[in-house]
Protein backbone atom coordinates (compact mmCIF):
# COMPACT_ATOMS: atom_id res chain seq x y z
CA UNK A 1 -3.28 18.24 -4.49
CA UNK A 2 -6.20 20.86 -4.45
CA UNK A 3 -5.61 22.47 -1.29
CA UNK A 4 -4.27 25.20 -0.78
CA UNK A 5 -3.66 27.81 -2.89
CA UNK A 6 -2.68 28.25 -6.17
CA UNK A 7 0.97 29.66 -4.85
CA UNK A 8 1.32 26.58 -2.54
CA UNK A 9 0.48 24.13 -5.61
CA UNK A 10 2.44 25.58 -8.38
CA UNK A 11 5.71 25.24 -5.60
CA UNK A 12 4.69 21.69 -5.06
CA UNK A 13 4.35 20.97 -8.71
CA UNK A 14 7.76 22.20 -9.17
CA UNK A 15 9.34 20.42 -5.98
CA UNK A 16 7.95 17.24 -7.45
CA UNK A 17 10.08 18.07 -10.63
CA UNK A 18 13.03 18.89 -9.23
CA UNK A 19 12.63 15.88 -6.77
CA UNK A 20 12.03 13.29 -9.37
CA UNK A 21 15.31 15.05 -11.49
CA UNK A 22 17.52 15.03 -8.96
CA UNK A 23 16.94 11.94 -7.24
CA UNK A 24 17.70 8.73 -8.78
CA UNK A 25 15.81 6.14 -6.20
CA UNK A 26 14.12 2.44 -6.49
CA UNK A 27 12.60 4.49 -3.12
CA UNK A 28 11.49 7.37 -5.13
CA UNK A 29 10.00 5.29 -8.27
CA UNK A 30 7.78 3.36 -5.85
CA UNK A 31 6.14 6.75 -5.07
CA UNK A 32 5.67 7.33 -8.44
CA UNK A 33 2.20 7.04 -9.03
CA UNK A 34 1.14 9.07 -6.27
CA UNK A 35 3.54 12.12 -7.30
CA UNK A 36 2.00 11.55 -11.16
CA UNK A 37 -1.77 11.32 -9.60
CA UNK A 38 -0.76 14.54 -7.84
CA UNK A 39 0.68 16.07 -10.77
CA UNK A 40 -2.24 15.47 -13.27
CA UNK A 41 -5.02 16.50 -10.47
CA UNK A 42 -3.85 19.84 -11.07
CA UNK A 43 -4.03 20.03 -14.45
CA UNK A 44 -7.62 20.19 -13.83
CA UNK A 45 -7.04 23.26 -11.62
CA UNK A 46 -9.05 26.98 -11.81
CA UNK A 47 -5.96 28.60 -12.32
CA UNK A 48 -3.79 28.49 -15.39
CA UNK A 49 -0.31 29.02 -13.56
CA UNK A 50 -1.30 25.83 -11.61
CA UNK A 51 -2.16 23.84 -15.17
CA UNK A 52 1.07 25.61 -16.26
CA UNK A 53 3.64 24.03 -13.73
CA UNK A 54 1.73 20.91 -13.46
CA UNK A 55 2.51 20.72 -17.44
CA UNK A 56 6.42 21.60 -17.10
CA UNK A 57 6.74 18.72 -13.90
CA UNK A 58 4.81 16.12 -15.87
CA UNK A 59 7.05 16.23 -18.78
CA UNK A 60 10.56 16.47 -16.00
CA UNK A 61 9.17 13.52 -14.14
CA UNK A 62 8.21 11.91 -17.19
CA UNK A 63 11.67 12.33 -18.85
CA UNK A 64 13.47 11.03 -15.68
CA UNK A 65 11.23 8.20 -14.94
CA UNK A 66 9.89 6.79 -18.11
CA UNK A 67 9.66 3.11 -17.94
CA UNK A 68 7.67 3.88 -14.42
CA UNK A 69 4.95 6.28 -15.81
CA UNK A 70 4.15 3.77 -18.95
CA UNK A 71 1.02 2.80 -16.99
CA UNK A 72 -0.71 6.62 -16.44
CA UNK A 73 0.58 7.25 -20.27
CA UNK A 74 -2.88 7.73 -21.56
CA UNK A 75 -3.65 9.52 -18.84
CA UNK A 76 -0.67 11.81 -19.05
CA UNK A 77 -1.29 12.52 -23.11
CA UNK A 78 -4.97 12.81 -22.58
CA UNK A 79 -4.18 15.77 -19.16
CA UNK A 80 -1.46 17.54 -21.80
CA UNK A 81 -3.46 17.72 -25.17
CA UNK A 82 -6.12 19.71 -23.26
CA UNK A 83 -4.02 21.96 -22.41
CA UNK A 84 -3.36 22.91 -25.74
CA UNK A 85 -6.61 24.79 -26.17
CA UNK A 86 -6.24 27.16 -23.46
CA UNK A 87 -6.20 30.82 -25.02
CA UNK A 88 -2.68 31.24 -22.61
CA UNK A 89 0.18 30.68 -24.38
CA UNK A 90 2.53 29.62 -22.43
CA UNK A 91 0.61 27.32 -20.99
CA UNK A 92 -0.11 25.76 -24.94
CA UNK A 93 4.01 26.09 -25.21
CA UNK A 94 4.48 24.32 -22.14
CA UNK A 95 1.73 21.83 -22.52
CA UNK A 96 3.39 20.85 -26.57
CA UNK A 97 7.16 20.53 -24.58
CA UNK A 98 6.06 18.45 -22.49
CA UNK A 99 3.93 16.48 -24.63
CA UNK A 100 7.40 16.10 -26.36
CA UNK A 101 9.52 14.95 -23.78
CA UNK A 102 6.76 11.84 -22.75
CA UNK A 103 6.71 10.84 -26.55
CA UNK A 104 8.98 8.28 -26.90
């Protein structure tokens, strides 16, 4: 999910959120992985407000979903604890909530 820019991905980070909250689908939790892959490709982003929503929809998708996303956990923990040394902090507050809502 690196194209575009960084308005288009923060709105898709967020529609994946909201999408994976809302929606309550066997058809949904097969696409799962993809949304996640999506999702943590953009914590790796340039911009912080990218990292930022990418943070906030991993721990929503997470929370809704959890026995599907047991398999990228390691992935998921590693993505967030980086996060936490950014010098932005909302994106460290963010990052630490979400790390929250995937530790279960």
């Amino acid at each position: 999910m690196q194209e575009g820019n960084q308005f288009d991905r923060e709105s898709s980070c967020f529609c994946i959120a909201e999408l994976c909250t809302k929606v309550d689908s066997p058809a949904l939790a097969i696409q799962l992985p993809l949304l996640m892959r999506a999702l943590l490709s953009c914590c790796a982003a340039d911009v912080w407000t990218v990292r930022d929503a990418a943070c906030v929809a991993i721990g929503n998708v997470v929370a809704a979903y959890p026995e599907h996303c047991r398999f990228q956990m390691s992935e998921i923990f590693i993505k967030l604890l980086q996060q936490l040394r950014e010098p932005i902090w909302s994106l460290r507050e963010d990052s630490a909530v979400a790390l929250g809502q995937v530790s279960y």
